[in-house]
Structure formats: C-alpha cells, structure tokens
PDB file of N, CA and C in Angstrom:
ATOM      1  N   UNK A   1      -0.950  -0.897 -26.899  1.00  0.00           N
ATOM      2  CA  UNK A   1      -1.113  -0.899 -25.464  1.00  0.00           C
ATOM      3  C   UNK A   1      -0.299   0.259 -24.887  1.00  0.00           C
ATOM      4  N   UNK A   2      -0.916   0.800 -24.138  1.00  0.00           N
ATOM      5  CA  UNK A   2      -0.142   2.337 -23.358  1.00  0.00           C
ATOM      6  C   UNK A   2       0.960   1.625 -22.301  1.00  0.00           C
ATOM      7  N   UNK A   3       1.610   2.184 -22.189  1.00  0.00           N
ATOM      8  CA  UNK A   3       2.895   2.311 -21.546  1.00  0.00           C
ATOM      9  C   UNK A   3       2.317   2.408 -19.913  1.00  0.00           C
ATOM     10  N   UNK A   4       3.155   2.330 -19.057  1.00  0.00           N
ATOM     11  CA  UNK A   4       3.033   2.282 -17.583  1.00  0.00           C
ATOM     12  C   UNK A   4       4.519   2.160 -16.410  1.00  0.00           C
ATOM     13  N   UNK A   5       3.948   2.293 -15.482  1.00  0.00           N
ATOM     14  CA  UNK A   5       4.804   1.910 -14.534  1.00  0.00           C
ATOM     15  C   UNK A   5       4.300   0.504 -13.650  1.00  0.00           C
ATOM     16  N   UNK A   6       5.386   0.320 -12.800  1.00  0.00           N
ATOM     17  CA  UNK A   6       5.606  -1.193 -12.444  1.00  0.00           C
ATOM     18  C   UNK A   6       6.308  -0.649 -11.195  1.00  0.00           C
ATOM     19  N   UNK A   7       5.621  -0.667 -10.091  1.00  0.00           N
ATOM     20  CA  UNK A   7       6.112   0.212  -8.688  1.00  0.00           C
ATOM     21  C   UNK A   7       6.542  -0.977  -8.142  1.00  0.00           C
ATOM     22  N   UNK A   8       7.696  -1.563  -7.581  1.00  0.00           N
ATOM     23  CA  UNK A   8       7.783  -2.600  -6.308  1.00  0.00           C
ATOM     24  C   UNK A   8       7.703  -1.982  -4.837  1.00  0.00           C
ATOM     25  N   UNK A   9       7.260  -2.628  -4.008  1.00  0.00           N
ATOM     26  CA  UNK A   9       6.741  -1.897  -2.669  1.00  0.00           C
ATOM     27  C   UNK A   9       6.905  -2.977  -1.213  1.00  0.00           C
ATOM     28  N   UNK A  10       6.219  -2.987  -0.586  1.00  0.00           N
ATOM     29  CA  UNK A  10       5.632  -3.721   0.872  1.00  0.00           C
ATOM     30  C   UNK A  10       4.522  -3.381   0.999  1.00  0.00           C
ATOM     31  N   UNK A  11       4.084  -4.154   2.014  1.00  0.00           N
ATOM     32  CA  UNK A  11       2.793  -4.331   2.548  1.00  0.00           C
ATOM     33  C   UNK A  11       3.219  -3.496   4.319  1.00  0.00           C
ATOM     34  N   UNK A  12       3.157  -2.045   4.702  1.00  0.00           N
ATOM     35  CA  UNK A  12       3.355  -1.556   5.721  1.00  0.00           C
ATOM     36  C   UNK A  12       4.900  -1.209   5.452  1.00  0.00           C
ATOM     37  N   UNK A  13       5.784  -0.650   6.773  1.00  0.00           N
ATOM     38  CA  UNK A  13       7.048  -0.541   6.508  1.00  0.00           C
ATOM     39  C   UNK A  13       7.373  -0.578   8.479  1.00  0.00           C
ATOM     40  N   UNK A  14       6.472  -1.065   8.899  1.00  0.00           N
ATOM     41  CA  UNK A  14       7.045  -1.456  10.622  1.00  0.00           C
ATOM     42  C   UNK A  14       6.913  -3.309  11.046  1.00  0.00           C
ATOM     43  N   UNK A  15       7.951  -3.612  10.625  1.00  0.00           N
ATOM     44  CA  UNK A  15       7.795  -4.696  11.067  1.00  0.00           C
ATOM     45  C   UNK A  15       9.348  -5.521  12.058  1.00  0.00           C
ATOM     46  N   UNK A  16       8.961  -5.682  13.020  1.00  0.00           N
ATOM     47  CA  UNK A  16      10.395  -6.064  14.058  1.00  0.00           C
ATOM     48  C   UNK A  16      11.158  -7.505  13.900  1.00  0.00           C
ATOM     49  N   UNK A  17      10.738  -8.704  12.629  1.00  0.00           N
ATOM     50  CA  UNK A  17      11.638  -9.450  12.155  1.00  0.00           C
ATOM     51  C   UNK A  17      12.596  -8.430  11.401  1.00  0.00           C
ATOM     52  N   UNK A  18      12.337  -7.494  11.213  1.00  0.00           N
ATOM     53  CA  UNK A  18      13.450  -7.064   9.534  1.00  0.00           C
ATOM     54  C   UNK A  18      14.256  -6.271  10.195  1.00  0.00           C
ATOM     55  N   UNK A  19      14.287  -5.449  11.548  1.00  0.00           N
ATOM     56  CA  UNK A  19      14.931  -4.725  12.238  1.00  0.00           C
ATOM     57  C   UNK A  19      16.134  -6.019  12.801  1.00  0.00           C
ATOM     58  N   UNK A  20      17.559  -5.177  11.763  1.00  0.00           N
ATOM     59  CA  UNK A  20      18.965  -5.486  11.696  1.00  0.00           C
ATOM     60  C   UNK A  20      19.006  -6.488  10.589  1.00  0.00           C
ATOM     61  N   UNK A  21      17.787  -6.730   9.831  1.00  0.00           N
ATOM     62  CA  UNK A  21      18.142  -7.575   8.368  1.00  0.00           C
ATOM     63  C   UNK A  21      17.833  -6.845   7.745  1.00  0.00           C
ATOM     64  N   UNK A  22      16.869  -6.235   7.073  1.00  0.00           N
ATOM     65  CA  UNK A  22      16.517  -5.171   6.185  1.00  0.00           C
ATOM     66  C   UNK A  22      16.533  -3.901   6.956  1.00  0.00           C
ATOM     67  N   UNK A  23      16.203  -3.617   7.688  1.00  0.00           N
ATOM     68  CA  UNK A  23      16.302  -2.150   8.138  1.00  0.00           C
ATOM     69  C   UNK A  23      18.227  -2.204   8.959  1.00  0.00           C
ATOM     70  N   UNK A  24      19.206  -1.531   8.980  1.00  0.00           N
ATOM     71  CA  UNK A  24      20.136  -1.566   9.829  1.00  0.00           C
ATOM     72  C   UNK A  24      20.166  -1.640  11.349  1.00  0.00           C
ATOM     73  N   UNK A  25      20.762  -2.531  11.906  1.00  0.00           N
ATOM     74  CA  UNK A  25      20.778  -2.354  13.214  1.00  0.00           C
ATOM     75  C   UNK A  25      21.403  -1.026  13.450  1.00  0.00           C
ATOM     76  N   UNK A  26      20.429  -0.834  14.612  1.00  0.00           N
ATOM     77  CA  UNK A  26      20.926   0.768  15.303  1.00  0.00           C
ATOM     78  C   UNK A  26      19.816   1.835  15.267  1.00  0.00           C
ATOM     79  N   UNK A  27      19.103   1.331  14.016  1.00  0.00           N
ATOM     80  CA  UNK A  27      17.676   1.816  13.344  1.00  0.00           C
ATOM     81  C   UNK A  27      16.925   2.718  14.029  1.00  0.00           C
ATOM     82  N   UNK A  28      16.377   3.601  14.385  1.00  0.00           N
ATOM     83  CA  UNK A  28      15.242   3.817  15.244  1.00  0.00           C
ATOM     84  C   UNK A  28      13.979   3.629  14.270  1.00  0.00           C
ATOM     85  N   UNK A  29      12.817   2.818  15.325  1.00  0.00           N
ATOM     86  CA  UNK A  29      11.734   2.550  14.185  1.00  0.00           C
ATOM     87  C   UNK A  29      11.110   4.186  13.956  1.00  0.00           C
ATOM     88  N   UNK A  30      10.937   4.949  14.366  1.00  0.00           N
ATOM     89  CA  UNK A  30      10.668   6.312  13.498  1.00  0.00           C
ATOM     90  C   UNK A  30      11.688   6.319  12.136  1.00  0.00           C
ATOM     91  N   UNK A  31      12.593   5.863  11.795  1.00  0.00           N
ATOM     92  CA  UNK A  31      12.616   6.377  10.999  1.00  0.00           C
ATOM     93  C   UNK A  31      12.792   4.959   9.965  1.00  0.00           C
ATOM     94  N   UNK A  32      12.115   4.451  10.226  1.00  0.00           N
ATOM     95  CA  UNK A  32      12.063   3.139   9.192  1.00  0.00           C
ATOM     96  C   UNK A  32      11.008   3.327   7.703  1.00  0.00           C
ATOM     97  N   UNK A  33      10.839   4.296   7.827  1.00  0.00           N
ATOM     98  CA  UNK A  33       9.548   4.715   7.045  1.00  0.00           C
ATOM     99  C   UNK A  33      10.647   5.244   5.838  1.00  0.00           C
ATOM    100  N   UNK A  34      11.187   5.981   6.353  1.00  0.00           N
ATOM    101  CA  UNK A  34      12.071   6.983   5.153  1.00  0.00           C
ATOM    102  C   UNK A  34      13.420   5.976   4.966  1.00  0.00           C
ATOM    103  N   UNK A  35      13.574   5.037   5.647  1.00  0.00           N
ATOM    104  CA  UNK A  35      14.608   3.945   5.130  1.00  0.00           C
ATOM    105  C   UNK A  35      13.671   3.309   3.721  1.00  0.00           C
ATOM    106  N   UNK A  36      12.914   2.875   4.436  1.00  0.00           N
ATOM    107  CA  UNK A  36      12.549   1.632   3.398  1.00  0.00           C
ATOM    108  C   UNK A  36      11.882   2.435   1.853  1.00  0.00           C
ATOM    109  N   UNK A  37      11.221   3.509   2.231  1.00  0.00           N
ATOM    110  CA  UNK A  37      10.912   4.582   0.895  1.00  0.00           C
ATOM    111  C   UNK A  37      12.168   4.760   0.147  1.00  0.00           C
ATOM    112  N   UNK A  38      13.320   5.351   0.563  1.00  0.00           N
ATOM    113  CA  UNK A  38      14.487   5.308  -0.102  1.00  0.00           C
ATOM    114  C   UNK A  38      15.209   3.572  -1.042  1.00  0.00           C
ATOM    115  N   UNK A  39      14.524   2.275  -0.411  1.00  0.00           N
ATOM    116  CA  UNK A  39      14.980   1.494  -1.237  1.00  0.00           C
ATOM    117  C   UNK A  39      13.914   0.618  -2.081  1.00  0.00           C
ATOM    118  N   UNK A  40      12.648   1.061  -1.931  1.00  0.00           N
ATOM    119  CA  UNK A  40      11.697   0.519  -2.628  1.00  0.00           C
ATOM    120  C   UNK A  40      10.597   2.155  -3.622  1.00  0.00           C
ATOM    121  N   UNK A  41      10.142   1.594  -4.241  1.00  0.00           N
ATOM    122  CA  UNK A  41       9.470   2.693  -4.966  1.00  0.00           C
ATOM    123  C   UNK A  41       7.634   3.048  -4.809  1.00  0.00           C
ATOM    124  N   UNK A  42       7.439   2.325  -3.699  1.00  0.00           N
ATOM    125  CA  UNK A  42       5.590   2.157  -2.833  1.00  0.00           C
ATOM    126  C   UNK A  42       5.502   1.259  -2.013  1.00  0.00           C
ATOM    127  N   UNK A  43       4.686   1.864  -0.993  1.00  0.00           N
ATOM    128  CA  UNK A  43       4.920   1.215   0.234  1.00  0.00           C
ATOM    129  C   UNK A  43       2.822   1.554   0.350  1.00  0.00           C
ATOM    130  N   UNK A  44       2.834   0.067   0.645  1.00  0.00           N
ATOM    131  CA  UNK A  44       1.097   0.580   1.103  1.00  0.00           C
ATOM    132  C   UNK A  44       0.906   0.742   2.404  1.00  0.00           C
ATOM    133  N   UNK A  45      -0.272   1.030   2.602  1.00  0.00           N
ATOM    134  CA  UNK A  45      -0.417   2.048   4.018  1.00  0.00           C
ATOM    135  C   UNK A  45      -1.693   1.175   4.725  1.00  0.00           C
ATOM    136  N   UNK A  46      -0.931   0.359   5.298  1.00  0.00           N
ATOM    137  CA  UNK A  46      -1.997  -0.852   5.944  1.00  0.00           C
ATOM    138  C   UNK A  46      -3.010  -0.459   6.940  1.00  0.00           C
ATOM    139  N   UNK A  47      -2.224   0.389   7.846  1.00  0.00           N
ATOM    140  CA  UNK A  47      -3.335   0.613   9.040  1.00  0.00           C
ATOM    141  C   UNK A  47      -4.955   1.824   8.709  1.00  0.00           C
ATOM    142  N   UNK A  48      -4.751   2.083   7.788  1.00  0.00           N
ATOM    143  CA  UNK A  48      -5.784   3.241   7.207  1.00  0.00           C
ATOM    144  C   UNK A  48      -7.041   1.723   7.219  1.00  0.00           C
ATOM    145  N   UNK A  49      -6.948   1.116   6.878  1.00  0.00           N
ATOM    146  CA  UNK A  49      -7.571  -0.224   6.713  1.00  0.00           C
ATOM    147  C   UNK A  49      -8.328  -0.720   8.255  1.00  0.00           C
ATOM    148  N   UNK A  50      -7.903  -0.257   9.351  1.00  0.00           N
ATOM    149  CA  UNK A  50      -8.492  -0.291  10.310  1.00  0.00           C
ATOM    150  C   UNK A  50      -8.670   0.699  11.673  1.00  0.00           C
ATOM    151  N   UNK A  51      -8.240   1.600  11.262  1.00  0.00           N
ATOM    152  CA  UNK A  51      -8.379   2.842  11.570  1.00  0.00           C
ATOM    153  C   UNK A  51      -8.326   4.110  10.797  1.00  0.00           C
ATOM    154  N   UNK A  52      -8.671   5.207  11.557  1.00  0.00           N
ATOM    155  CA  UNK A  52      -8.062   6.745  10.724  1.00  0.00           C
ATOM    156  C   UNK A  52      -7.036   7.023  11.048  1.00  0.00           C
ATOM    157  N   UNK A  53      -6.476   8.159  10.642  1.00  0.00           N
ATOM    158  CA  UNK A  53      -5.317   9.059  10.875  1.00  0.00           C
ATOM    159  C   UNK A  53      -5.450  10.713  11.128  1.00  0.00           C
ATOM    160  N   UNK A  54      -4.623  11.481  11.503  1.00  0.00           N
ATOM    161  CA  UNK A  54      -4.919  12.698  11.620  1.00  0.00           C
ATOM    162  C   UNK A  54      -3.815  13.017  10.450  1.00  0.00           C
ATOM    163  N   UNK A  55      -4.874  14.267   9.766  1.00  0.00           N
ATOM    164  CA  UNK A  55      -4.046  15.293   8.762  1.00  0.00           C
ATOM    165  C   UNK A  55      -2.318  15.030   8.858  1.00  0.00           C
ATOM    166  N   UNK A  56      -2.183  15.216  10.050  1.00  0.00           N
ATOM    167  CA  UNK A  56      -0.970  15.609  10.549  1.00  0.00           C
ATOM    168  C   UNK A  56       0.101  14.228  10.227  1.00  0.00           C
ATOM    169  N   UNK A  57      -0.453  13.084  10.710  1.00  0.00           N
ATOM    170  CA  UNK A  57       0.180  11.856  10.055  1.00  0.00           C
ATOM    171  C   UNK A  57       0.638  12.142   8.723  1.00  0.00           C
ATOM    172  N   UNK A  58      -0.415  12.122   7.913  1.00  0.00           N
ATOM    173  CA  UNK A  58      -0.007  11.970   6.625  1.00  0.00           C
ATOM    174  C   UNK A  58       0.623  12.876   6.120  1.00  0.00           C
ATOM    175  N   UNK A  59       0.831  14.017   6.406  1.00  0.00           N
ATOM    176  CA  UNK A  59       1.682  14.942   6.188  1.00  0.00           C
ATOM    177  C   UNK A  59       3.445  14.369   6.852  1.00  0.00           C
ATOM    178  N   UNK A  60       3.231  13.961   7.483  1.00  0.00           N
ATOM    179  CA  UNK A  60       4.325  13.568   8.023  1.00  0.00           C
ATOM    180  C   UNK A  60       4.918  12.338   7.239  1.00  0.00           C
ATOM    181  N   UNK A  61       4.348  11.612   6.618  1.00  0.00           N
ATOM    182  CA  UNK A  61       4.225  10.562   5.811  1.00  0.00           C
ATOM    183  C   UNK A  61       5.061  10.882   4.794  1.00  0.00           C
ATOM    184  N   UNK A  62       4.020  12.382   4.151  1.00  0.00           N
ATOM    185  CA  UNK A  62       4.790  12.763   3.054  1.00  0.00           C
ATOM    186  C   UNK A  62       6.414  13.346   3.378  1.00  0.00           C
ATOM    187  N   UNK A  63       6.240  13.958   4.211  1.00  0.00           N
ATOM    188  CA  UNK A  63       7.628  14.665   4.203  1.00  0.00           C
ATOM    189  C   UNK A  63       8.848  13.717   4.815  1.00  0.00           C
ATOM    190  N   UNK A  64       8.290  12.259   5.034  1.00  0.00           N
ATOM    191  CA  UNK A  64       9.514  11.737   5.332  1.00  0.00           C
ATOM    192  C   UNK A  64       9.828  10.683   4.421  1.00  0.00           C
ATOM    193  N   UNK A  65       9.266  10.586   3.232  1.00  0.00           N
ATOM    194  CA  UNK A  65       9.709  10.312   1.553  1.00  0.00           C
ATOM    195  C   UNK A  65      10.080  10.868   0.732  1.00  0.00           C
ATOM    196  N   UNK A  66      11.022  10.461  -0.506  1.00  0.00           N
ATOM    197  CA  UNK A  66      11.280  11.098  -1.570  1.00  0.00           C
ATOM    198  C   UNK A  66      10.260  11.670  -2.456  1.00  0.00           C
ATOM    199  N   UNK A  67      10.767  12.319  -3.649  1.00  0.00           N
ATOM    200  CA  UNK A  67       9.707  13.044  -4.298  1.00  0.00           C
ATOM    201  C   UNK A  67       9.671  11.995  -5.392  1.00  0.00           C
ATOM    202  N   UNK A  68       8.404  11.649  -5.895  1.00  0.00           N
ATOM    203  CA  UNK A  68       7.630  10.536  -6.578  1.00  0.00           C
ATOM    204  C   UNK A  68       7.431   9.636  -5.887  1.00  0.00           C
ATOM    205  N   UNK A  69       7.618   8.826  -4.388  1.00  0.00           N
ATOM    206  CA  UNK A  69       7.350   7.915  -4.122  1.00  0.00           C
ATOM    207  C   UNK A  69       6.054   8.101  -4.246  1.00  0.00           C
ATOM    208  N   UNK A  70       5.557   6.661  -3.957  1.00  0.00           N
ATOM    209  CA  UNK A  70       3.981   6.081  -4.130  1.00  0.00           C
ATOM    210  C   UNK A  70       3.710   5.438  -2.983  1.00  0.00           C
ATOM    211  N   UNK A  71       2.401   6.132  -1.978  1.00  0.00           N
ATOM    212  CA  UNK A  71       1.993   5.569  -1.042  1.00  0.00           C
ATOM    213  C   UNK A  71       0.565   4.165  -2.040  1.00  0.00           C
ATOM    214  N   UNK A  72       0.588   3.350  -1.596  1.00  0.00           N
ATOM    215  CA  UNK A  72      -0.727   2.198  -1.826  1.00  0.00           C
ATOM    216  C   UNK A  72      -1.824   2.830  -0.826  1.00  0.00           C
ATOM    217  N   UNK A  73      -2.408   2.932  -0.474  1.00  0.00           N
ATOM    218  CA  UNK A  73      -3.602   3.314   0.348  1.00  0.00           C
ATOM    219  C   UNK A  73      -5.300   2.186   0.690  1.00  0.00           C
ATOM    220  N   UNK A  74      -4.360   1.528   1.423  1.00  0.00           N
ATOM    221  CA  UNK A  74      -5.467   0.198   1.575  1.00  0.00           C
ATOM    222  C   UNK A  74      -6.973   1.001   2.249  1.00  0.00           C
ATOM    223  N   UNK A  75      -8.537   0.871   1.186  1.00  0.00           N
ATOM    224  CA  UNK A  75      -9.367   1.038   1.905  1.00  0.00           C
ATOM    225  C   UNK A  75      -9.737   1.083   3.493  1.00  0.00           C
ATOM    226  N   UNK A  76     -10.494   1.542   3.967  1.00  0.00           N
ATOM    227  CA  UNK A  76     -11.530   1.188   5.245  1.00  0.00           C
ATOM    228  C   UNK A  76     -12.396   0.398   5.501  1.00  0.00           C
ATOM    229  N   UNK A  77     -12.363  -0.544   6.544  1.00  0.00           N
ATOM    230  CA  UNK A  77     -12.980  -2.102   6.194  1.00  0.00           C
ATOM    231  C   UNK A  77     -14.276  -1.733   5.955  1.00  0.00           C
ATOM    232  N   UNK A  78     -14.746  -0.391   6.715  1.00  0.00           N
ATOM    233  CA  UNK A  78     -16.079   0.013   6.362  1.00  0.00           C
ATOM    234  C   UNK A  78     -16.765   0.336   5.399  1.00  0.00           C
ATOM    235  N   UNK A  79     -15.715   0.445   4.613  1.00  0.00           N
ATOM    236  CA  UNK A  79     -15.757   1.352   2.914  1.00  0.00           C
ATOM    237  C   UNK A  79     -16.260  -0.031   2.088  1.00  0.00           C
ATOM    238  N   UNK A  80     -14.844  -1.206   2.097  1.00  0.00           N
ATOM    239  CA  UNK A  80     -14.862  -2.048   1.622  1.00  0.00           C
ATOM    240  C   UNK A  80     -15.619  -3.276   1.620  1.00  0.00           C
ATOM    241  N   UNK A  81     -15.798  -3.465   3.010  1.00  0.00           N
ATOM    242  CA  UNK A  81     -16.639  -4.859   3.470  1.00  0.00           C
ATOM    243  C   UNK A  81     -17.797  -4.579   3.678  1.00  0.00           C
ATOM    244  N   UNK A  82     -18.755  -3.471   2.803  1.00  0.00           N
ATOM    245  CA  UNK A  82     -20.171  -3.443   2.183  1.00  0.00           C
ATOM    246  C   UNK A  82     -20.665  -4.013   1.339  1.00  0.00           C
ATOM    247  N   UNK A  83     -22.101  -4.904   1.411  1.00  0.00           N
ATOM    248  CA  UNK A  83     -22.309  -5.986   0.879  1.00  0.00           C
ATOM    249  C   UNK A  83     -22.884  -5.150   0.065  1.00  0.00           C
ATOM    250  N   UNK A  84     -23.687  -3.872   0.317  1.00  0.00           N
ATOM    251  CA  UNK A  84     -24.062  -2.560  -0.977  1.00  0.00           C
ATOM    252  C   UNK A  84     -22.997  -1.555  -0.807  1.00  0.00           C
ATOM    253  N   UNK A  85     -22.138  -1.550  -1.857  1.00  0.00           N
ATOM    254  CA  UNK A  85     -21.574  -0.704  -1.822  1.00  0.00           C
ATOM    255  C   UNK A  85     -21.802   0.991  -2.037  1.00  0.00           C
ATOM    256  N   UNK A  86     -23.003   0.707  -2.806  1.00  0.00           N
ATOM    257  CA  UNK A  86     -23.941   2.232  -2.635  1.00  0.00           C
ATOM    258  C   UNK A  86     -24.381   2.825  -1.419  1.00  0.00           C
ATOM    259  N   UNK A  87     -24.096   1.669  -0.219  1.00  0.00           N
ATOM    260  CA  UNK A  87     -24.339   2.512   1.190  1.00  0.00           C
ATOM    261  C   UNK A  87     -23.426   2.802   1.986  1.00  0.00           C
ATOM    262  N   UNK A  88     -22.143   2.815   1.347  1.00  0.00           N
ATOM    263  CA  UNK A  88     -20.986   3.174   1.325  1.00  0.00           C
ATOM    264  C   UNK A  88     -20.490   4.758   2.050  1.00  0.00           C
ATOM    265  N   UNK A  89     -21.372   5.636   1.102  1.00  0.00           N
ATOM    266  CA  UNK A  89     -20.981   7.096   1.081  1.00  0.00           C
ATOM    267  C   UNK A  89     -20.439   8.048   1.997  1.00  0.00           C
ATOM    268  N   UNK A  90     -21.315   7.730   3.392  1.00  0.00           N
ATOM    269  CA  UNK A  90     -20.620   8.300   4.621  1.00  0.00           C
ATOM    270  C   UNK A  90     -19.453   7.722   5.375  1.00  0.00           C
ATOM    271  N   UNK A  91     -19.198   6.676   5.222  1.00  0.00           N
ATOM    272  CA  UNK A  91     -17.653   5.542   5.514  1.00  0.00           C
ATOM    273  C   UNK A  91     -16.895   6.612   4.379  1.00  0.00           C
ATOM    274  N   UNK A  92     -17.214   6.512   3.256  1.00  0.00           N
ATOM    275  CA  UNK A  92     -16.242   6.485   1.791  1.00  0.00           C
ATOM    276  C   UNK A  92     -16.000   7.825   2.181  1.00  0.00           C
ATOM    277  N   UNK A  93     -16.765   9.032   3.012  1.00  0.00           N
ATOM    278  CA  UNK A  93     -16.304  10.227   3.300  1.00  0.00           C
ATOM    279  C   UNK A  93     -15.866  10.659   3.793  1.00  0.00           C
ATOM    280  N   UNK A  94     -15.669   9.720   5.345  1.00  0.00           N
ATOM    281  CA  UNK A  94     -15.222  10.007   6.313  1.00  0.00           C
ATOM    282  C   UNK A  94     -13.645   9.423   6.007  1.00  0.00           C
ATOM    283  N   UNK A  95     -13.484   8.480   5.289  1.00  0.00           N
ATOM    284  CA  UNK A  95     -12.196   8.270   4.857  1.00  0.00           C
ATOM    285  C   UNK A  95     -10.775   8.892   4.051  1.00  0.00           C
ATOM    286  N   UNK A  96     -12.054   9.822   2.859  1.00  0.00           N
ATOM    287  CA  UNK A  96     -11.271  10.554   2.506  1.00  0.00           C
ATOM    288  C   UNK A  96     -10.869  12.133   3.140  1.00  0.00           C
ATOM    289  N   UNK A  97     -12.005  12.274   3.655  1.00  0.00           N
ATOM    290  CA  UNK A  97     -11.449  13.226   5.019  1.00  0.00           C
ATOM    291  C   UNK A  97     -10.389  13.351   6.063  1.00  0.00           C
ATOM    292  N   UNK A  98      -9.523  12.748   6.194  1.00  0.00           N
ATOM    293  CA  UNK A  98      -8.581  12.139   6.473  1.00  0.00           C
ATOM    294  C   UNK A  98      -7.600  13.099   6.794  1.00  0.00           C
ATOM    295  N   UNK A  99      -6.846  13.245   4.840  1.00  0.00           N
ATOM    296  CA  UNK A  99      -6.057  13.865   4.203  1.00  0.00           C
ATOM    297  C   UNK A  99      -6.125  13.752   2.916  1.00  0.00           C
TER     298      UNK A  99
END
C-alpha cells in the first residue's frame, strides 16, 4: 500500500463562537484565515459551494498561508447537485474559472 498524507483541517475558518476560544481575543476576523492555517494543516473552502470568487480572493487566500498548506475546495452546488452529471460542463467551467 503507498504511503500518504493525513491533513487535519476545518470546515471554513470564520466562525464567531471560536473568536477568544480558538482564535485570540483581540483577533481581527481578516486575519483569522492565516491564524487558523498556521495551526491546522487544510482548511476547506466552504463558500465556493455557493457562490464564486474573484481571481483576486484566491490569491489572497494564498498569500495569507504558509507554504504547503492545503486548501479543501468544496464543489458548486451546480456542479454537484446534477442528477446527469454529464450536463455538468458549463457549471464545471465556470467554476474552475475562478482561479
């Protein structure tokens, strides 16, 4: 059996129970993104799942993580919640168009 990794993560990284328990009080939520990347090793990316993003997000995404982190990248409900998924193609394109 091949070898692998074993990423622990969250589901999103904005959430206002954890602000002053997991995130520090004092926090600003901008930068809760590059907190919680620094103590977990993938963080999935919930809202792609019901909306888009601009280039520019995800670039921003990247540059406010370490190098190897692992974004999760939850589908587009449009992508996903096709009962043919072969009629998929223009959702599935417009998604990865993105970034």
């Amino acid at each position: 059996m091949a070898g692998g990794n074993i990423r622990v993560g969250i589901g999103g990284w904005t959430f206002e129970p954890w602000r002053g328990v997991f995130y520090p009080k004092g926090l600003t939520q901008k930068r809760e993104l590059e907190y919680a990347s620094r103590a977990l090793t993938s963080i999935e990316i919930n809202g792609t799942y019901y909306s888009t993003f601009k280039p520019q997000s995800w670039r921003n995404w990247r540059n406010e993580t370490p190098d190897g982190f692992v974004f999760a990248v939850k589908g587009s409900r449009y992508v996903t919640n096709r009962k043919v998924l072969a009629d998929a193609k223009a959702s599935v394109d417009k998604f990865i168009s993105q970034g």
